[in-house]
N, C-alpha and C. Protein backbone atom coordinates (compact mmCIF):
# COMPACT_ATOMS: atom_id res chain seq x y z
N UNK A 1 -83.71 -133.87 -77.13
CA UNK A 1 -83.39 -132.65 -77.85
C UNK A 1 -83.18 -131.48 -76.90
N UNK A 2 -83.86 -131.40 -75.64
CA UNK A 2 -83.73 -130.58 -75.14
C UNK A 2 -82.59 -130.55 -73.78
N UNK A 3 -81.99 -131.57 -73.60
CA UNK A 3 -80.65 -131.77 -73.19
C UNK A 3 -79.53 -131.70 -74.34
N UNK A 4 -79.87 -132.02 -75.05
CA UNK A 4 -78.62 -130.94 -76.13
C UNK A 4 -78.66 -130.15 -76.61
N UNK A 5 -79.66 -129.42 -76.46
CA UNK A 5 -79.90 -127.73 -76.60
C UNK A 5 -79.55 -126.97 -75.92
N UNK A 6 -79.79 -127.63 -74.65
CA UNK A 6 -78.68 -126.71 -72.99
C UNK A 6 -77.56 -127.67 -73.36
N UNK A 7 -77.02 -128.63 -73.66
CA UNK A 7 -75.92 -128.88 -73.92
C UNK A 7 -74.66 -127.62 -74.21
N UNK A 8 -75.35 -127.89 -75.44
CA UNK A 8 -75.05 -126.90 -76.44
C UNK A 8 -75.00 -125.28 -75.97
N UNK A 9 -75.62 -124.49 -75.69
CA UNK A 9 -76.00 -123.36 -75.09
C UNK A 9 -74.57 -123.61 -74.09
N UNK A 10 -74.57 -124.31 -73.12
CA UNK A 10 -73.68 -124.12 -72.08
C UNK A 10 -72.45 -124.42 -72.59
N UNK A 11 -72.33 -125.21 -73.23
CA UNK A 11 -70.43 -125.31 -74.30
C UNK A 11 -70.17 -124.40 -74.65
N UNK A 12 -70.99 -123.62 -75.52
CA UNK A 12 -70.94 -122.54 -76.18
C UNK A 12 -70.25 -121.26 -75.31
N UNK A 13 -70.92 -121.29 -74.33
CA UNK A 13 -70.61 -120.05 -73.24
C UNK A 13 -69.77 -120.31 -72.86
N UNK A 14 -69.14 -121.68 -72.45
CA UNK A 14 -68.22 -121.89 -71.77
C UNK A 14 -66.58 -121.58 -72.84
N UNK A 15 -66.79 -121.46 -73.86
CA UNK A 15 -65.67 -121.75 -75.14
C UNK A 15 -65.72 -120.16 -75.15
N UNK A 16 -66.58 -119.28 -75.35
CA UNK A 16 -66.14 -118.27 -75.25
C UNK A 16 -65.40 -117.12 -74.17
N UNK A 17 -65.66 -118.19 -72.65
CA UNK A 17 -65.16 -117.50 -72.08
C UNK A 17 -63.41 -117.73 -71.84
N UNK A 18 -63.57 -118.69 -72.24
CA UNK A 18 -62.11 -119.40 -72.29
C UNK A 18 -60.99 -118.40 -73.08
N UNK A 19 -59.97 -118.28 -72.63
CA UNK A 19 -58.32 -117.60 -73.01
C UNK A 19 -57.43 -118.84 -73.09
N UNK A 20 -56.74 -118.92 -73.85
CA UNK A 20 -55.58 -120.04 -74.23
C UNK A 20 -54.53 -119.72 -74.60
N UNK A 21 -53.32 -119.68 -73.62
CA UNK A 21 -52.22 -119.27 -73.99
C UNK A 21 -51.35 -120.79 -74.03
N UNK A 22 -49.98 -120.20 -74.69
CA UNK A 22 -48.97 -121.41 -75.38
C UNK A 22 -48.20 -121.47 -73.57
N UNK A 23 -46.88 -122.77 -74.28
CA UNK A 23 -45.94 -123.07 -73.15
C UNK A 23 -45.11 -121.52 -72.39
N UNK A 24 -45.35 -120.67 -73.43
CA UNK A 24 -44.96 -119.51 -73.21
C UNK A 24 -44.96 -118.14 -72.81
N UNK A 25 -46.31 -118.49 -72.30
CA UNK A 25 -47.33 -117.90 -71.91
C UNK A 25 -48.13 -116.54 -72.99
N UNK A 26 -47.75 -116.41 -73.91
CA UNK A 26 -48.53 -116.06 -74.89
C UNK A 26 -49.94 -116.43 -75.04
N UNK A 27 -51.26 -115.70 -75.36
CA UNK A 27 -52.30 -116.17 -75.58
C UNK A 27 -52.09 -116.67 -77.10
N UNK A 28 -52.83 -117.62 -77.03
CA UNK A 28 -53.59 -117.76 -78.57
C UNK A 28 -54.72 -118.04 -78.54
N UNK A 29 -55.47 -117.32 -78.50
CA UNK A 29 -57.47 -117.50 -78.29
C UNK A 29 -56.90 -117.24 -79.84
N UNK A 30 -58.09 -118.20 -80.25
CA UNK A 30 -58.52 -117.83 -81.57
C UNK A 30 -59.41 -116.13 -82.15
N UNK A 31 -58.83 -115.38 -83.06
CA UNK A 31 -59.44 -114.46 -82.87
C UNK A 31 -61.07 -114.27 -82.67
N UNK A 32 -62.03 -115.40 -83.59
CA UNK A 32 -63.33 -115.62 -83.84
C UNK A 32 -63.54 -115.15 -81.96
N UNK A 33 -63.00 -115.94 -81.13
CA UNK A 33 -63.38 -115.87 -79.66
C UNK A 33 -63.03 -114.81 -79.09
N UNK A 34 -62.33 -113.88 -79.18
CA UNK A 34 -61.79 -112.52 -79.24
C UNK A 34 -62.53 -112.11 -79.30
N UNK A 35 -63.43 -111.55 -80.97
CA UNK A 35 -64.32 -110.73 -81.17
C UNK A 35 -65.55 -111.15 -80.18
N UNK A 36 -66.14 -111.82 -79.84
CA UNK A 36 -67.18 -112.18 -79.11
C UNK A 36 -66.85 -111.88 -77.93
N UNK A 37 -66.02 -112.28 -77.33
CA UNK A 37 -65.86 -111.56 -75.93
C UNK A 37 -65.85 -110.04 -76.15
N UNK A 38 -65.35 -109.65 -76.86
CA UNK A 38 -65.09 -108.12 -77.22
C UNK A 38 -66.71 -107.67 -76.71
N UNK A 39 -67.20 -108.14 -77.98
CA UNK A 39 -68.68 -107.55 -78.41
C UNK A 39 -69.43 -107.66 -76.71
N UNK A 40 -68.80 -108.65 -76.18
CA UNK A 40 -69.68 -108.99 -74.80
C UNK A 40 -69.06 -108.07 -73.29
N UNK A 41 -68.25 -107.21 -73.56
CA UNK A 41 -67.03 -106.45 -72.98
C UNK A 41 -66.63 -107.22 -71.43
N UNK A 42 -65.76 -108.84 -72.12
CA UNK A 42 -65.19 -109.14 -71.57
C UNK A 42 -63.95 -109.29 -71.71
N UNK A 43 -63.39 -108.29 -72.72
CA UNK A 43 -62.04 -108.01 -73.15
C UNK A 43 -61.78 -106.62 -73.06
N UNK A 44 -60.42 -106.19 -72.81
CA UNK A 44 -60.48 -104.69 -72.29
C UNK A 44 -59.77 -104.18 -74.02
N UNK A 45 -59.10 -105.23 -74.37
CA UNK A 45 -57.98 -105.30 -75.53
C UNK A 45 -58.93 -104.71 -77.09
């Protein structure tokens, strides 16, 4: 349990820090991941 609790914990962090843009270079982060980075001011946007 407690290897998938830091599992978990560390996916987590890692998904939010993540940006995903198309072939086109457009982002598409999902907004949900947006706001959280926001809230964490790792977005300037």
């Amino acid at each position: 349990e407690t290897y998938l609790s830091l599992f978990r914990e560390n996916f987590r962090s890692h998904i939010e820090m993540l940006q995903v843009y198309d072939k086109n270079g457009k982002e598409v982060t999902p907004e949900k991941v947006k706001k959280i980075q926001r809230e964490r001011g790792l977005r300037d946007d």
